[in-house]
Protein backbone atom coordinates (compact mmCIF):
# COMPACT_ATOMS: atom_id res chain seq x y z
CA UNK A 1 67.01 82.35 56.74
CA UNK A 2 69.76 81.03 58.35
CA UNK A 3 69.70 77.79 60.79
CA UNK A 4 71.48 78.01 64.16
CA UNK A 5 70.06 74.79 65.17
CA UNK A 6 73.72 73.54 66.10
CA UNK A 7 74.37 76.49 68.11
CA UNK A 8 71.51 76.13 70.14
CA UNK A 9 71.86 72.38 70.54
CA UNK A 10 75.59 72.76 71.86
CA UNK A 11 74.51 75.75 74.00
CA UNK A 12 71.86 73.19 75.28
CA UNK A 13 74.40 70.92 75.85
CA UNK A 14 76.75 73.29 77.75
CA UNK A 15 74.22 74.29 79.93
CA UNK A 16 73.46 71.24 81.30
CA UNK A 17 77.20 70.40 82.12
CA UNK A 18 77.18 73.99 83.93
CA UNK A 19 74.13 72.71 86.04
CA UNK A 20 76.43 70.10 86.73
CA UNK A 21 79.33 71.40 87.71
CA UNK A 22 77.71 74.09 89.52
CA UNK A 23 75.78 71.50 91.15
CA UNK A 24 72.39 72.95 90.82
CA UNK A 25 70.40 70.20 91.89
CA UNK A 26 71.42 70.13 95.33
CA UNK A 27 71.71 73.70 95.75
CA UNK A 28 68.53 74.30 95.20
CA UNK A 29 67.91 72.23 98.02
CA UNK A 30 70.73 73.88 99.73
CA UNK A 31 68.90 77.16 99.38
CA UNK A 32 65.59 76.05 100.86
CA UNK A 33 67.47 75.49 104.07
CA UNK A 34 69.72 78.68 103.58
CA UNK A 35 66.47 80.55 103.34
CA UNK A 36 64.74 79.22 106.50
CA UNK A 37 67.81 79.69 108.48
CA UNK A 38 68.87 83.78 107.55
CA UNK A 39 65.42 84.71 107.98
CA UNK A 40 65.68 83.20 112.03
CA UNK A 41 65.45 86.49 114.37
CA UNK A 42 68.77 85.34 116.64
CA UNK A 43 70.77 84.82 113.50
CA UNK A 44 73.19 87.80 114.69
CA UNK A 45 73.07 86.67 117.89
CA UNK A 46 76.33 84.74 116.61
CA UNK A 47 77.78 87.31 114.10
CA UNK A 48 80.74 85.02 112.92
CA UNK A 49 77.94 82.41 111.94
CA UNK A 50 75.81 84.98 110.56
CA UNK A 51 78.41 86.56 107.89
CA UNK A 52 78.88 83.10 107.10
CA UNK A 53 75.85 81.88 106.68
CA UNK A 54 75.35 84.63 104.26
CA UNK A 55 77.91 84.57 102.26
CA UNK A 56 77.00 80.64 101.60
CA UNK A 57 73.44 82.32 101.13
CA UNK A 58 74.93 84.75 98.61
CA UNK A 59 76.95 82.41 96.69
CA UNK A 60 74.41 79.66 96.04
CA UNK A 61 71.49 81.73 95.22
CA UNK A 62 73.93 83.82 92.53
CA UNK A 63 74.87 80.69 91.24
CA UNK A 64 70.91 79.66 90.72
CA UNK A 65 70.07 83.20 89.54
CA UNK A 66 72.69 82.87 86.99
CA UNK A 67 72.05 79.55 85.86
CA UNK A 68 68.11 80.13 85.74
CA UNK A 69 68.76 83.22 83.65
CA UNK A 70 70.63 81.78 80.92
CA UNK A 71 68.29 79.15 80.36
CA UNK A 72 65.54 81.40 80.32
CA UNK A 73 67.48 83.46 77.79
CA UNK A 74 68.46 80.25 75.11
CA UNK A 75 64.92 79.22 75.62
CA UNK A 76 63.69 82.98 74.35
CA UNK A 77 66.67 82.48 71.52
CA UNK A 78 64.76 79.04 70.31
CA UNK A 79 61.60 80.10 70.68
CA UNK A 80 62.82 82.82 68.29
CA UNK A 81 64.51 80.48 66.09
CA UNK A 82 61.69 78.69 65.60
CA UNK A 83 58.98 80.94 65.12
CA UNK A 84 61.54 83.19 62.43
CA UNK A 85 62.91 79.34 60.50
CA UNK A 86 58.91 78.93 60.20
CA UNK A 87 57.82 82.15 58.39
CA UNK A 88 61.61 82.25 56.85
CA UNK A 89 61.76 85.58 58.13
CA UNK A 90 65.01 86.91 57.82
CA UNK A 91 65.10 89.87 59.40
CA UNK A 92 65.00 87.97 62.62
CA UNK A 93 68.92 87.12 62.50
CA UNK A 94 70.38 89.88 64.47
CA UNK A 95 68.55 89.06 67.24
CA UNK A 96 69.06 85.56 67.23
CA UNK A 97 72.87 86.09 66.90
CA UNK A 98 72.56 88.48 69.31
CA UNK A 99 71.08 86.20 72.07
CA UNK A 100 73.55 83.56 70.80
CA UNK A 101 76.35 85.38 71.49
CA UNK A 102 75.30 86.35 74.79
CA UNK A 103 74.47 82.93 76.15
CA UNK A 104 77.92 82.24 74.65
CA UNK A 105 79.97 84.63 76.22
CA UNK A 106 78.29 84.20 80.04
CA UNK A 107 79.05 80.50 79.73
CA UNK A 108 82.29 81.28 78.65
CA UNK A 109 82.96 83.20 82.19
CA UNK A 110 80.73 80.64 83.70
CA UNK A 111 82.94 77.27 82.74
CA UNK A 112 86.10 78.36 84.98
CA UNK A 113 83.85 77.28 87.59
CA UNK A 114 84.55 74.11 86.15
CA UNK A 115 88.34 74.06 86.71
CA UNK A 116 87.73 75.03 90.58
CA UNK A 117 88.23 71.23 91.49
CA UNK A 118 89.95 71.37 94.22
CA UNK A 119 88.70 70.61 98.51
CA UNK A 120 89.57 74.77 99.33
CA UNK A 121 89.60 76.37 95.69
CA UNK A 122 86.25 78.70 97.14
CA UNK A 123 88.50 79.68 100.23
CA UNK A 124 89.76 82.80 100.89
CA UNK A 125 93.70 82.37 101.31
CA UNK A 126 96.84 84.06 102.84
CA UNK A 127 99.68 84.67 100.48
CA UNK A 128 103.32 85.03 101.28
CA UNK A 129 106.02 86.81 99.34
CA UNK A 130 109.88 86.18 99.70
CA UNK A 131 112.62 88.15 98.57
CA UNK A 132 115.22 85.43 97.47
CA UNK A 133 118.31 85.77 95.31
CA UNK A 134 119.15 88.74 94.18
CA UNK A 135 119.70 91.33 96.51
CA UNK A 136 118.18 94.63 96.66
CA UNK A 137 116.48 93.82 92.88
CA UNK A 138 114.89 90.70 94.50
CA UNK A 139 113.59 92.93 97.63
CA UNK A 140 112.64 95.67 95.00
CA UNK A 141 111.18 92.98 92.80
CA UNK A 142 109.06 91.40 95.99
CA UNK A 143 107.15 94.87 96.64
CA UNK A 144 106.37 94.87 92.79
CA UNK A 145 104.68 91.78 93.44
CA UNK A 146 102.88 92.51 96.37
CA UNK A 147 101.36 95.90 94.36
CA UNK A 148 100.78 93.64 91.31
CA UNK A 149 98.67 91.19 93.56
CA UNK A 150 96.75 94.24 94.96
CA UNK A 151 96.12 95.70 92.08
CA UNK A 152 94.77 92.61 90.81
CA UNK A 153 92.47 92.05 93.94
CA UNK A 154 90.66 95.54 93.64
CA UNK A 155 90.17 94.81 90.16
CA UNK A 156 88.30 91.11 91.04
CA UNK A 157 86.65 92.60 94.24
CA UNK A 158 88.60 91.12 96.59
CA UNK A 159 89.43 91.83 99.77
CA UNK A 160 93.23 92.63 100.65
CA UNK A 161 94.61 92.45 104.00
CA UNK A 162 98.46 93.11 104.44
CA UNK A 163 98.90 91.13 107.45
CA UNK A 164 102.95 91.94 107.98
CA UNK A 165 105.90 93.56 106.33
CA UNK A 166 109.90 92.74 106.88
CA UNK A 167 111.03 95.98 105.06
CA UNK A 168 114.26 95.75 102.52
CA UNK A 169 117.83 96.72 103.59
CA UNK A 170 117.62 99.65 100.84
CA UNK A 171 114.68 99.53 99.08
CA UNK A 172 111.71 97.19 98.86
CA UNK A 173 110.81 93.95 101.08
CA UNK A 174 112.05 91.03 102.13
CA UNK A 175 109.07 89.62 102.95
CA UNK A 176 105.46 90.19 103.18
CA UNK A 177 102.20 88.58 104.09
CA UNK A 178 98.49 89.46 103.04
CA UNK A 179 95.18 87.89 103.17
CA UNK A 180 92.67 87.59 100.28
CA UNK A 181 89.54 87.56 101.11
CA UNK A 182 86.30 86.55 98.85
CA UNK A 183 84.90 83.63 96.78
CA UNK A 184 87.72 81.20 94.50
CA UNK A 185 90.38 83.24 95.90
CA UNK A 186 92.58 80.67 96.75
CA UNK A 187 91.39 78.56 93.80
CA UNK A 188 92.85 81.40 91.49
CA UNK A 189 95.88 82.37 93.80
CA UNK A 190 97.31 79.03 93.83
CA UNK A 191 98.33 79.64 90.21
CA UNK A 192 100.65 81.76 91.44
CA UNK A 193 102.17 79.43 94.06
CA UNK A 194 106.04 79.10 93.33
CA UNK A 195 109.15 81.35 92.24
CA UNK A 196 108.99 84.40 89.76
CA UNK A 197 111.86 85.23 87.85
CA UNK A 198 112.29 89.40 87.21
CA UNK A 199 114.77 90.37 84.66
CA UNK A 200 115.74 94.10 83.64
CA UNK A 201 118.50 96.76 83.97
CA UNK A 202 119.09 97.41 87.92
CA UNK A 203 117.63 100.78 88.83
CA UNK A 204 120.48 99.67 92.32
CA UNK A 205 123.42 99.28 89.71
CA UNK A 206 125.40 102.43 88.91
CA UNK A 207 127.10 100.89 86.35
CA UNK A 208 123.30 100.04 84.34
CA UNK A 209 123.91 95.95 84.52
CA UNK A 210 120.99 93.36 83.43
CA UNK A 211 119.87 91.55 86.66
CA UNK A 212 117.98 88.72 87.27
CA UNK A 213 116.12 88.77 90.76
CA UNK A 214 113.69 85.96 92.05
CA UNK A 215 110.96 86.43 94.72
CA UNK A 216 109.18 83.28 96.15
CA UNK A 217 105.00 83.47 96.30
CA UNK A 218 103.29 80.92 98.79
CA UNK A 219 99.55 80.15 99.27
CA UNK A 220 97.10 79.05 101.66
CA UNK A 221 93.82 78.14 102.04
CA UNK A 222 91.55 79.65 104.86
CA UNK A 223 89.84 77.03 106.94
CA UNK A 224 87.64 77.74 109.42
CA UNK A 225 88.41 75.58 111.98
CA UNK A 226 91.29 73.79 111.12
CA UNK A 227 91.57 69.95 112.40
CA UNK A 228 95.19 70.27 114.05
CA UNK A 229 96.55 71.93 117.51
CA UNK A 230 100.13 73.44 117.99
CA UNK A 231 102.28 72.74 120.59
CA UNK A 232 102.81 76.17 122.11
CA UNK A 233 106.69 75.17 122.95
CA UNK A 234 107.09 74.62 118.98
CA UNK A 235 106.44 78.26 118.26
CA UNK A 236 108.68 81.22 118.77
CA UNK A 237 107.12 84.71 118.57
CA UNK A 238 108.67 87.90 117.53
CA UNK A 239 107.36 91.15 117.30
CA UNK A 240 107.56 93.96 115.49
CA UNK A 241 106.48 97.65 114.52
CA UNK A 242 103.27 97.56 112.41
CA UNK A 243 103.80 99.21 108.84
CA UNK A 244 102.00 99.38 105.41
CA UNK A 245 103.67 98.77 101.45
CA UNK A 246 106.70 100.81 101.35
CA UNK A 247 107.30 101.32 104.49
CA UNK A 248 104.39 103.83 106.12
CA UNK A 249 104.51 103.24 109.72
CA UNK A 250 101.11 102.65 110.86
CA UNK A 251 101.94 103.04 114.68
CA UNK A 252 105.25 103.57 116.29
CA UNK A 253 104.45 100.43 119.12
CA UNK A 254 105.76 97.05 118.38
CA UNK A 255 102.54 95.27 118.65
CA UNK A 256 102.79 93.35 115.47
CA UNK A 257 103.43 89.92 115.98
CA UNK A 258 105.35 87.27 113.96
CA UNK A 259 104.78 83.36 114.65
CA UNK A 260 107.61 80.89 113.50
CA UNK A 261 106.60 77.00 113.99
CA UNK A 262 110.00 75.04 114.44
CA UNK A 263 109.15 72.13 113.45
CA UNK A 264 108.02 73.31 110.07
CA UNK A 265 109.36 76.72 109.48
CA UNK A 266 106.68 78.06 108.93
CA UNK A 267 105.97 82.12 109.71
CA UNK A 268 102.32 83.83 110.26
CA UNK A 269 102.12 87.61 111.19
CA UNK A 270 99.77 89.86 112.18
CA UNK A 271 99.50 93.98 112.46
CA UNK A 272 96.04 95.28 111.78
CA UNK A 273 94.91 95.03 115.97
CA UNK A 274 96.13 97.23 118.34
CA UNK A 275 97.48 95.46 120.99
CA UNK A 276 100.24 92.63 120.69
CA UNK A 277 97.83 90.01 122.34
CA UNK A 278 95.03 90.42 119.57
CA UNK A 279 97.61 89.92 116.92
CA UNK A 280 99.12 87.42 118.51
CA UNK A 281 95.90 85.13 118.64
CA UNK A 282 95.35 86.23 114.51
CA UNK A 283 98.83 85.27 113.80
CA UNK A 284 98.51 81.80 115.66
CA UNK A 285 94.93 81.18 113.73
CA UNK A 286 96.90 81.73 110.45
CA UNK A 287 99.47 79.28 111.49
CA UNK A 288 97.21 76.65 112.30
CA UNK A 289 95.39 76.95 108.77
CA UNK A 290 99.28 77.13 106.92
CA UNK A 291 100.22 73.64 109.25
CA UNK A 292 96.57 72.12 108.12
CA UNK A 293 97.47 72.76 104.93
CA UNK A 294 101.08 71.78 105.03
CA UNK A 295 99.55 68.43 106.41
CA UNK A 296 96.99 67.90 103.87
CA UNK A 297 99.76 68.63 100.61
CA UNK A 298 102.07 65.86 102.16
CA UNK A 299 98.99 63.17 102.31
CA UNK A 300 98.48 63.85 98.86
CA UNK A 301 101.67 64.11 97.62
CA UNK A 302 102.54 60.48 99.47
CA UNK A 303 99.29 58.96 97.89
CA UNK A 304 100.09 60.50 94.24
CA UNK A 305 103.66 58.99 95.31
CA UNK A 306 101.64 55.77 96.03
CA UNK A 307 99.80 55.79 92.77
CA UNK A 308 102.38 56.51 90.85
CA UNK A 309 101.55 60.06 89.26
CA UNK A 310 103.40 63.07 88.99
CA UNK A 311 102.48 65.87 91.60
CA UNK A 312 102.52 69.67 89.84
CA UNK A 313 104.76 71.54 90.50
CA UNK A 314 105.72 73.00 94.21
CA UNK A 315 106.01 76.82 95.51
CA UNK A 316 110.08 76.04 95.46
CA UNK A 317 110.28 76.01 91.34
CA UNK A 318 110.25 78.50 89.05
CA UNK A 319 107.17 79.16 86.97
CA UNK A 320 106.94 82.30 85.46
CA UNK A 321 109.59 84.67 84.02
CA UNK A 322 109.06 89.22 83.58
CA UNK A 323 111.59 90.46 80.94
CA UNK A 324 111.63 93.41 80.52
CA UNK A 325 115.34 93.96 79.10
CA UNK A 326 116.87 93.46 76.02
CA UNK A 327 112.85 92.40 75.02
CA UNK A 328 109.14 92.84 77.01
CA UNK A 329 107.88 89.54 77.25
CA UNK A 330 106.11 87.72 80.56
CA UNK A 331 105.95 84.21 80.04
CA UNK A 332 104.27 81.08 82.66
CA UNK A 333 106.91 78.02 82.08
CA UNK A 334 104.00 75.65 82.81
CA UNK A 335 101.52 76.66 80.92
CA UNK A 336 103.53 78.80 78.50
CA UNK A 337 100.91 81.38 78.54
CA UNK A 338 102.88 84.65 77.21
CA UNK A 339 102.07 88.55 77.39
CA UNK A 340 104.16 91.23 75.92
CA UNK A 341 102.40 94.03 77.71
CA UNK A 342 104.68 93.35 81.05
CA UNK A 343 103.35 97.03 82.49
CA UNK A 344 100.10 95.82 82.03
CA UNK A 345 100.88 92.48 83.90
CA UNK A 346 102.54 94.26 86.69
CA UNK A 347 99.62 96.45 86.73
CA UNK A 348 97.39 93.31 87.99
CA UNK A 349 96.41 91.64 84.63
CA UNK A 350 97.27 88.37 85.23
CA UNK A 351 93.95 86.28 84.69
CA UNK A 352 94.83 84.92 81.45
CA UNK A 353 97.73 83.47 83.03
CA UNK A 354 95.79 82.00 85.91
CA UNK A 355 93.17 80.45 83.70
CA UNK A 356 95.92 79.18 81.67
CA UNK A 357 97.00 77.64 85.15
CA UNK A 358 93.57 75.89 85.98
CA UNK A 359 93.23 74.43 82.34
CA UNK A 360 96.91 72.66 82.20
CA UNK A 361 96.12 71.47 85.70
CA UNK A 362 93.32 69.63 84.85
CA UNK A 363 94.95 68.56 81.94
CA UNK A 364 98.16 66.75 83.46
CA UNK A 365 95.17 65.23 86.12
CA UNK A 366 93.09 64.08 82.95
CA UNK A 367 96.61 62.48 81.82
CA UNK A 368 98.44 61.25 85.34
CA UNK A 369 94.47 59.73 85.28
């Protein structure tokens, strides 16, 4: 009969470090309250509150359930263990392995909760894309980003939002804006942060030349009510005709907006409302959240400046590069996670590379520590 003591005892031991990290203790606490307050009758009286309020609700309980469940499950495993290592019974072993495996492999999935360190990394988040250098390949290249992101949100269950669209001179975009909605999504999107390098024959170049195209990804947190007012004379608005990926007018009216702050450059849009005022007041909520966080990244970059460590790396430098001629090979340069399945990665796989991310973050903080 075989003895999987040690597994047990480091599953054990792994399970208590998830009750840590997903903080169990006080959520369970946390939930009592949660409880007593979605079951009050006026709840929806406030329906912003309300969808909040649940969605805290939902979150904390799932974490319990899940936690609760795998202990349950390694405690059926050792009881099994222990009653099959007494008789010597052998033919007990698949179903230990079996439960073994499983307790294994959900704690696997559960322990990127443990790289989720940072004050927003359960936010949702807007994302911006940029066409840079390059020309049309760099537009073209932009849009293949904004479908890989997409495709990648449906696939995690997150919500996606295209929020505005500058459309390309001859093909593509030159810019874009969307807003992810649902649980880690800015913890996993920040990964992304920074400037993607495309390289392949042109498709634009009649003579069949390799180019090299870069398009520029920025992320945000959502906050819900950001600690910071704008100066209404610091913003300039322009406005626009609302569209969808591509190009697919979605009204012929220019009532999408577009919000520049002066002092900071920074631009928030908005096109899902109907009239220009609506989007206007979404567009201006999105800027205050991008000039909160703007505010918060220079604090900490002055105090890691202050301490004396190195702060990662910004949305301005390079960190991943898509070849796809003379070889197929997508490859992070922080990380140096690689994939040679680039159609797959352009498809919306790109969680290995974003768990890659989280684990050499917390690395170079273990270090710089």
């Amino acid at each position: 009969m075989r003895d999987f003591s040690d597994d047990l005892k480091e599953l054990r031991g792994r399970i208590a470090e998830a009750g840590g990290y997903l903080k169990i203790d006080s959520n369970r606490l946390r939930l009592v309250e949660l409880e007593a307050e979605v079951a009050r009758p006026d709840l929806w009286d406030d329906q912003e509150f309300a969808k909040k309020l649940n969605a805290e609700y939902s979150n904390v309980k799932g974490d319990i359930d899940d936690f609760d469940a795998l202990r349950r499950d390694l405690d059926d495993t050792e009881v099994l263990h222990e009653m099959a290592r007494e008789m010597d019974d052998e033919t007990q072993e698949p179903d230990i392995q079996s439960g073994v495996t499983s307790v294994t492999a959900r704690l696997d999935q559960l322990d990127l909760r443990s790289l989720f360190t940072g004050e927003h990394d359960e936010a949702s988040c807007i994302v911006q894309i940029n066409a840079k250098d390059g020309g049309v390949d760099a537009q073209d290249w932009s849009e293949m980003l904004l479908r890989m992101y997409g495709r990648w949100a449906e696939r995690r269950g997150f919500g996606f939002e295209v929020d505005g669209i500058s459309e390309g001179t001859e093909a593509g975009i030159l810019s874009a804006e969307f807003t992810l909605t649902g649980r880690y999504a800015y913890g996993l999107m920040v990964a992304e942060r920074g400037t993607h390098r495309l390289v392949r024959i042109s498709p634009f170049d009649n003579q069949g030349r390799r180019q090299t195209s870069f398009a520029a990804v920025q992320v945000w947190p959502v906050m819900d009510d950001p600690d910071i007012e704008i100066n209404e004379s610091d913003v300039r608005m322009e406005v626009f005709r609302a569209s969808g990926a591509g190009g697919q007018h979605v009204n012929k009216t220019s009532s999408a907006v577009r919000l520049i702050h002066e002092p900071t450059g920074l631009v928030a849009s908005s096109q899902e409302e109907r009239s220009q005022l609506q989007n206007r007041e979404k567009a201006l909520n999105r800027l205050r959240t991008m000039v909160a966080a703007k505010v918060e990244e220079e604090r900490d970059a002055e105090l890691d400046r202050i301490a004396g460590r190195q702060a990662h790396v910004g949305w301005g430098s390079q960190i991943r590069s898509y070849v796809l001629q003379p070889y197929q090979m997508v490859k992070d340069l922080r990380t140096e996670v690689e994939v040679s399945n680039v159609a797959a990665v352009l498809d919306g796989d790109i969680d290995g590379f974003m768990e890659g991310y989280l684990r050499w973050r917390r690395r170079e903080s273990d270090t710089a520590n």
